[in-house]
C-alpha atoms as a PDB file:
ATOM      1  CA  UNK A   1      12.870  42.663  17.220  1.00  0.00           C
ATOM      2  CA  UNK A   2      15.696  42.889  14.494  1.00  0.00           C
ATOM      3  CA  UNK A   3      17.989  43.778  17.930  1.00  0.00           C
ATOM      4  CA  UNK A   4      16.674  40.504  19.244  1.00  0.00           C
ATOM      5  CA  UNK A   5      17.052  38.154  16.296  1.00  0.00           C
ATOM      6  CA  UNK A   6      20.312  39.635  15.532  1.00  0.00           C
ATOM      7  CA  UNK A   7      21.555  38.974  19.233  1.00  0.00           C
ATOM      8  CA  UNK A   8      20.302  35.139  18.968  1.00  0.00           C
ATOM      9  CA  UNK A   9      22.096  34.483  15.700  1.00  0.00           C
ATOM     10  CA  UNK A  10      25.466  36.261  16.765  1.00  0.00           C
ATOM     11  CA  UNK A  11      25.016  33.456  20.132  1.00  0.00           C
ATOM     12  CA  UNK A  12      24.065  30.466  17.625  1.00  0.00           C
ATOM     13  CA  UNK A  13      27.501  31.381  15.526  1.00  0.00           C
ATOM     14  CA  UNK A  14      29.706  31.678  18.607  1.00  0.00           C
ATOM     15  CA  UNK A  15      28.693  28.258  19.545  1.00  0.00           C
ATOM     16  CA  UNK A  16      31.799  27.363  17.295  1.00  0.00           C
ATOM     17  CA  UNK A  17      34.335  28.933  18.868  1.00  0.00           C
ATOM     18  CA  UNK A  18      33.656  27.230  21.926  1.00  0.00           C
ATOM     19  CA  UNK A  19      35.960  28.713  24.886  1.00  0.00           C
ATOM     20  CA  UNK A  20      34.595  32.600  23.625  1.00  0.00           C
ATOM     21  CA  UNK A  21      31.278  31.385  23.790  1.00  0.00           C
ATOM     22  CA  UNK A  22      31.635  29.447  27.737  1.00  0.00           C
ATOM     23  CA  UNK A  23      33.090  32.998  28.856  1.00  0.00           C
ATOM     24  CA  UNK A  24      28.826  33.796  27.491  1.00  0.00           C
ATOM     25  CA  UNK A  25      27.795  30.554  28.673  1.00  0.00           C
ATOM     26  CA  UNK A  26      29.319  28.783  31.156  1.00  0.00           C
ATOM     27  CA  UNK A  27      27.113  25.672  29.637  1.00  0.00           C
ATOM     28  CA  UNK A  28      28.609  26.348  26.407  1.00  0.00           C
ATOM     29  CA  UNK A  29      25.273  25.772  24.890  1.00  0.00           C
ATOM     30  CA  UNK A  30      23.003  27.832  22.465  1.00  0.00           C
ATOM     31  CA  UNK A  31      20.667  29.858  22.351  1.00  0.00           C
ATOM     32  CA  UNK A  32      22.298  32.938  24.843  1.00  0.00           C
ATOM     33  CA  UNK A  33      20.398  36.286  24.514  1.00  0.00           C
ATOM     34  CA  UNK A  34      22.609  39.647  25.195  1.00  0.00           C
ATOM     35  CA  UNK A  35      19.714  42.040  26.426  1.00  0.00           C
ATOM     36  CA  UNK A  36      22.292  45.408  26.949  1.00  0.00           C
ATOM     37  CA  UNK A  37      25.116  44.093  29.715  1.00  0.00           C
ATOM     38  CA  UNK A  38      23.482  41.067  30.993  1.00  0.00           C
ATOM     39  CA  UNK A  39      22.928  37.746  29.039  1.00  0.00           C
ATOM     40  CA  UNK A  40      20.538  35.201  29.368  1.00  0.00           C
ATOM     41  CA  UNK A  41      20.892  31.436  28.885  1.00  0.00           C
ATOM     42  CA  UNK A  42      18.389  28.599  27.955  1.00  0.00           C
ATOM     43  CA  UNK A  43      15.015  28.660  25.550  1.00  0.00           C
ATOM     44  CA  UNK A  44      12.093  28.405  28.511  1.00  0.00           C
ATOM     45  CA  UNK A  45      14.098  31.566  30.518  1.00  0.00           C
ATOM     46  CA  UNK A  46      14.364  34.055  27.171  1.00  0.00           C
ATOM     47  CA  UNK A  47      10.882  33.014  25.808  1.00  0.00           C
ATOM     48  CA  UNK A  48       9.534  33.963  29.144  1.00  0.00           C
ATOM     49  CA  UNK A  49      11.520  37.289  28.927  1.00  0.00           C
ATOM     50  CA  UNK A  50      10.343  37.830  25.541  1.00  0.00           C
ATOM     51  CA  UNK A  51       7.143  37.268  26.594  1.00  0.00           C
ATOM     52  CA  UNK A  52       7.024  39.669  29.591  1.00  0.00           C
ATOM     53  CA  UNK A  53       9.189  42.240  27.906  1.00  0.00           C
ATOM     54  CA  UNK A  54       7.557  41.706  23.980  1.00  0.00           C
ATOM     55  CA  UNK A  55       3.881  40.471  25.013  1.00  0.00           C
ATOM     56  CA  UNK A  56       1.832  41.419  21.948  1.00  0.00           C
ATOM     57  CA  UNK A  57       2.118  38.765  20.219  1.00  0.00           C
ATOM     58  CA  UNK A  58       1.054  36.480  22.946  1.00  0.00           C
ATOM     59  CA  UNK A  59       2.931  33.090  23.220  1.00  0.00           C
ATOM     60  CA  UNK A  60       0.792  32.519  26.467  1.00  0.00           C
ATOM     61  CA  UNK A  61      -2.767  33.074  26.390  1.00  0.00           C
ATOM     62  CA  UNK A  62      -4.971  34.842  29.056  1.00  0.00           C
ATOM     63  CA  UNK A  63      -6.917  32.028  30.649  1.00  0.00           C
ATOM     64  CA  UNK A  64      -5.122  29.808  33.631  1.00  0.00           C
ATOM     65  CA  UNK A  65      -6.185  26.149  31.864  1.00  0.00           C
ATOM     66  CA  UNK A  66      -5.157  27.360  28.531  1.00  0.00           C
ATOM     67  CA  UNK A  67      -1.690  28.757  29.635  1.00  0.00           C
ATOM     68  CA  UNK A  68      -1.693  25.280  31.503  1.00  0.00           C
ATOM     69  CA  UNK A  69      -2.293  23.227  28.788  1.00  0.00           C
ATOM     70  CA  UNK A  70      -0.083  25.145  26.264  1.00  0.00           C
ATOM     71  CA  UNK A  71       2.907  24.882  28.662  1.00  0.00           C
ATOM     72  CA  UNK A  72       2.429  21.138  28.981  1.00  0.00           C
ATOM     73  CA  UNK A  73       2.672  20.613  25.312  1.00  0.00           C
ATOM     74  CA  UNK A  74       6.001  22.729  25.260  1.00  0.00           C
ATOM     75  CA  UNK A  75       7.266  20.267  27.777  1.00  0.00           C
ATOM     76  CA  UNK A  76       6.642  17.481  25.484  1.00  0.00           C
ATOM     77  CA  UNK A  77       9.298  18.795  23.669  1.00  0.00           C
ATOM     78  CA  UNK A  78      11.409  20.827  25.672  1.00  0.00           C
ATOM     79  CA  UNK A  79      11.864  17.699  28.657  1.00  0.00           C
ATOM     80  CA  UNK A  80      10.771  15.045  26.644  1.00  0.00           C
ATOM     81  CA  UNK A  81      11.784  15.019  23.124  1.00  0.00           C
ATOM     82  CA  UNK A  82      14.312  17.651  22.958  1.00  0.00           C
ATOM     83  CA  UNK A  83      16.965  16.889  25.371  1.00  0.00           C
ATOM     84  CA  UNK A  84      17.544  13.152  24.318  1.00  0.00           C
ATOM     85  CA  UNK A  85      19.245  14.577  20.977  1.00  0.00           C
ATOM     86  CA  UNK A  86      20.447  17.360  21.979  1.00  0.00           C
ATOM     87  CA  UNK A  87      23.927  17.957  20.940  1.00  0.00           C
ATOM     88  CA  UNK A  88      25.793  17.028  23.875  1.00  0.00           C
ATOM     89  CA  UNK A  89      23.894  13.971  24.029  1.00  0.00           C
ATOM     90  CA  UNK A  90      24.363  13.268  20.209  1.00  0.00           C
ATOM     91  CA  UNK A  91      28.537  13.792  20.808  1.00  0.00           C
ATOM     92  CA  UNK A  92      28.354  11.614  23.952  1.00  0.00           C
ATOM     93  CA  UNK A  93      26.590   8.856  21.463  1.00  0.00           C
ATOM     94  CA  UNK A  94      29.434   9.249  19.252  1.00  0.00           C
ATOM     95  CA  UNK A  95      32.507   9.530  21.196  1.00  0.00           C
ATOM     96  CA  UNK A  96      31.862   7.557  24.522  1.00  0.00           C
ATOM     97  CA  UNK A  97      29.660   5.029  23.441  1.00  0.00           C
ATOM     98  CA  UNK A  98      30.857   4.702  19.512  1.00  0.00           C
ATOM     99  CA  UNK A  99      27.851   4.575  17.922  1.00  0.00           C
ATOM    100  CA  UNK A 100      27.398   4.657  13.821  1.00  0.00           C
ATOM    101  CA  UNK A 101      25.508   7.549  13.076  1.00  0.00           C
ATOM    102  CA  UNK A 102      22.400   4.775  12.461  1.00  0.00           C
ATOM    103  CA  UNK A 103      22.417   3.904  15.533  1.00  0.00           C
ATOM    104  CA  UNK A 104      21.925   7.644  16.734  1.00  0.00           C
ATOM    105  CA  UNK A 105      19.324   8.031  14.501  1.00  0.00           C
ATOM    106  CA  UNK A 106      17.329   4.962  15.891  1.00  0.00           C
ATOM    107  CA  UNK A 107      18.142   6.171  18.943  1.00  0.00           C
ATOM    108  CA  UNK A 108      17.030   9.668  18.482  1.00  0.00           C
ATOM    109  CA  UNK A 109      13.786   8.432  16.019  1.00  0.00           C
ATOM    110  CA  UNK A 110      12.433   6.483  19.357  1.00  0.00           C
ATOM    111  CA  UNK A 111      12.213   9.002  21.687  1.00  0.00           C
ATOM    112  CA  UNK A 112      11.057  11.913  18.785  1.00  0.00           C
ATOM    113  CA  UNK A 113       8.107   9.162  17.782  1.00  0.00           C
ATOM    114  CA  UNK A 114       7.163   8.438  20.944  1.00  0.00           C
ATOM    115  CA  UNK A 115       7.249  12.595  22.354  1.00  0.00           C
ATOM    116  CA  UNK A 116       5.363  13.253  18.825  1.00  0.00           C
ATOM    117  CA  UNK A 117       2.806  10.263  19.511  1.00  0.00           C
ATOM    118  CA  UNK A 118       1.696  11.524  22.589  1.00  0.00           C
ATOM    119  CA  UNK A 119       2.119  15.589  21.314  1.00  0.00           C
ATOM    120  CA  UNK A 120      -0.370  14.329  18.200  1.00  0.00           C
ATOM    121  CA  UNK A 121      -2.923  12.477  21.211  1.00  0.00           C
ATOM    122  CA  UNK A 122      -2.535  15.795  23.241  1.00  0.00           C
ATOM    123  CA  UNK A 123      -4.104  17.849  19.819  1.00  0.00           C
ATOM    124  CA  UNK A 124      -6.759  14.947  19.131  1.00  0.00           C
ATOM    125  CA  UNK A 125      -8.121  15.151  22.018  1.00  0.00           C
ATOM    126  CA  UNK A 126      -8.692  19.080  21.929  1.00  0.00           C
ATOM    127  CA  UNK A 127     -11.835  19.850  19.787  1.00  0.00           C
ATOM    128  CA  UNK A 128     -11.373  23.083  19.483  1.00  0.00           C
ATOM    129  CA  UNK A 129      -8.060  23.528  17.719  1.00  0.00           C
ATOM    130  CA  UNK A 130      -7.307  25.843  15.159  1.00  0.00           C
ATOM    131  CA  UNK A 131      -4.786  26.346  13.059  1.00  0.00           C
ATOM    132  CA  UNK A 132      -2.241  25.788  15.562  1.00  0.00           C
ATOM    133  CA  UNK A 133      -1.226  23.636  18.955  1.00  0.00           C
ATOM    134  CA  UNK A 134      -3.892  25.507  20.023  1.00  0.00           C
ATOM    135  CA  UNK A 135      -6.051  28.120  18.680  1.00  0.00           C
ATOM    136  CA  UNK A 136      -5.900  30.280  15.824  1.00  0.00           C
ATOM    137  CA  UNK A 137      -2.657  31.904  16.912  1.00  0.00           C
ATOM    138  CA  UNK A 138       1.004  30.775  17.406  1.00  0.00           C
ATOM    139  CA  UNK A 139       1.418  29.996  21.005  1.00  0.00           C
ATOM    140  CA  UNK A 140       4.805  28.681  23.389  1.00  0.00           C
ATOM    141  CA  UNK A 141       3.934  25.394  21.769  1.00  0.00           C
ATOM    142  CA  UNK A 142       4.492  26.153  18.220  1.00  0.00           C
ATOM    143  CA  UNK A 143       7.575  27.929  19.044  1.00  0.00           C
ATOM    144  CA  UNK A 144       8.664  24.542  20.881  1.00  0.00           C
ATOM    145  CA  UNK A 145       7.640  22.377  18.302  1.00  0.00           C
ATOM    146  CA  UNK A 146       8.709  23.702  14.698  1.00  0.00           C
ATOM    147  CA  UNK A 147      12.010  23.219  15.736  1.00  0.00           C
ATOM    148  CA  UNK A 148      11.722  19.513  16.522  1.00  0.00           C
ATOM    149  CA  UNK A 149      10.098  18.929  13.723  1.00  0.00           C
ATOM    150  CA  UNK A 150      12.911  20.078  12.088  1.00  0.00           C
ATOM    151  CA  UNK A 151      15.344  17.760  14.091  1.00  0.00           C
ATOM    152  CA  UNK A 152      12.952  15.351  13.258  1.00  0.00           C
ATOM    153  CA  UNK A 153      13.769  15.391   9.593  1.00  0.00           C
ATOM    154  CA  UNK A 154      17.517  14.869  10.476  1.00  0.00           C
ATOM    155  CA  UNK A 155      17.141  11.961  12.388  1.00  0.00           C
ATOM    156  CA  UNK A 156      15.311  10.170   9.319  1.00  0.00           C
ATOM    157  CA  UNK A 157      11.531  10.340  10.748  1.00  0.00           C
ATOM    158  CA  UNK A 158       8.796   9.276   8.981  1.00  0.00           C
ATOM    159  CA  UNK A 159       6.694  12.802   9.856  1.00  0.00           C
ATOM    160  CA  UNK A 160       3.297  11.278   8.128  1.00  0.00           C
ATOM    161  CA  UNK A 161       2.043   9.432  10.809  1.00  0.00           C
ATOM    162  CA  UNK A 162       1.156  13.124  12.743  1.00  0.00           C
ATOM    163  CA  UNK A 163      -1.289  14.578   9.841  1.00  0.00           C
ATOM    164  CA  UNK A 164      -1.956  17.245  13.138  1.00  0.00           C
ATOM    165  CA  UNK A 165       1.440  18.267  13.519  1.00  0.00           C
ATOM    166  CA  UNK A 166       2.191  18.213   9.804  1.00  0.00           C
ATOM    167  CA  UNK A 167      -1.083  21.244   9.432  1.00  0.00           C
ATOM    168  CA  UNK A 168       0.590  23.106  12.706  1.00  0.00           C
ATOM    169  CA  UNK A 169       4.125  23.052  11.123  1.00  0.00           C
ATOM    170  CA  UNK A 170       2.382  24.393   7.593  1.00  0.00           C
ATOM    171  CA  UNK A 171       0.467  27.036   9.624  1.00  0.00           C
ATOM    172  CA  UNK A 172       3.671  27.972  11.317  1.00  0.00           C
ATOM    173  CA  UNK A 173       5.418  28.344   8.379  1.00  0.00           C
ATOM    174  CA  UNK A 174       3.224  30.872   6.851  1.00  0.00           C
ATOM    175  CA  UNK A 175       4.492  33.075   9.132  1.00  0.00           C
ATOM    176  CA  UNK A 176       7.681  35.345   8.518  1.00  0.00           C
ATOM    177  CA  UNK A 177       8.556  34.601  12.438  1.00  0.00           C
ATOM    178  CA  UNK A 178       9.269  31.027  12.037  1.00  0.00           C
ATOM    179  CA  UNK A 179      10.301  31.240   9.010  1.00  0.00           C
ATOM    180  CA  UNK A 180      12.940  33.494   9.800  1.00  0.00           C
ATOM    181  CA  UNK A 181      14.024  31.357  12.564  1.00  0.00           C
ATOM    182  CA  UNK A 182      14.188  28.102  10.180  1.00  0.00           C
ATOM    183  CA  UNK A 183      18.281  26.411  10.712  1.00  0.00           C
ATOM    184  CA  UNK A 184      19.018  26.879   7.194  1.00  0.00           C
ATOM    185  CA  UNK A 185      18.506  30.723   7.438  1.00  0.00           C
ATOM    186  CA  UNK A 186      21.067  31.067  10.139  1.00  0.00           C
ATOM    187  CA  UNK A 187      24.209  32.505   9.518  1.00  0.00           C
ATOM    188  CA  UNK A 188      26.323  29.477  10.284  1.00  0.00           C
ATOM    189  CA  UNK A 189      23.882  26.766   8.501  1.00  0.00           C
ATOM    190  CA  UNK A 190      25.721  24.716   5.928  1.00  0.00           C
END
């Protein structure tokens, strides 16, 4: 796994030096995930490969509803939340449409308080929740989420309105995984 998260970091860093990194990633976005001579490109793809190739610990869990439900909280954030403040999106804000950087972060706040409101309905509903988005273990979810929470912060977001994604984000961050994996351990964080 050291292979792995030293692979992912070397892709996050290249990011600035943008024409090496499009000869990675024609996208010219991170994360990109050298696995020996062929590279892979975007989160849901190289969590699925680590899943398949690395599957103990399971991000996906065994039963067809559960995997189901799991994946449809992921997509809160990776279709809903995620995409709308995205970098690209966040430059585009800027430069085309010359907007203060308050404006951005009203702009970004909306659509991370409504994804969150319905990601916080989502875990109220379920009654037998754990520790995590679901269960007692970190699942695709988590890995989805902690991130955004994250961005979250940047954009200004008042996080105490979700008390159950505030426990899921302090379970996560128990854990040497996510921890690890926090922005300000990269190499390039400033």
């Amino acid at each position: 796994m050291s292979f792995l998260r030293h692979q992912i970091r070397s892709a996050h860093c290249i990011d600035i030096i943008h024409p090496l990194f499009k000869a990675i990633n024609p996208q010219g976005f991170v994360p990109a995930l050298d696995i020996g001579g062929e590279v892979l490109t975007q989160s849901p793809a190289i969590i699925e490969w680590l899943e398949e190739t690395y599957p103990t610990p399971a991000l996906l869990l065994h039963q067809t509803q559960s995997r189901a439900y799991v994946r449809a909280l992921a997509a809160v954030v990776g279709c809903d939340i995620h995409p709308i403040n995205n970098r690209r999106i966040l430059e585009y804000l800027r430069k085309n449409l010359n907007l203060s950087e308050e404006q951005i972060n009203v702009w970004c706040s909306n659509w991370i308080v409504d994804g969150f409101n319905a990601y916080e309905a989502l875990l109220n509903k379920d009654k037998n929740r754990l520790n995590f988005s679901y269960g007692d273990t970190p699942t695709l979810a988590d890995v989805y989420l902690i991130p955004q929470i994250e961005s979250a912060r940047r954009f200004k977001v008042d996080l105490s309105q979700w008390p159950l994604i505030a426990s899921i984000e302090t379970a996560c961050m128990q854990l040497d995984a996510f921890k690890d994996a926090a922005p300000m351990q990269q190499l390039d964080a400033s």
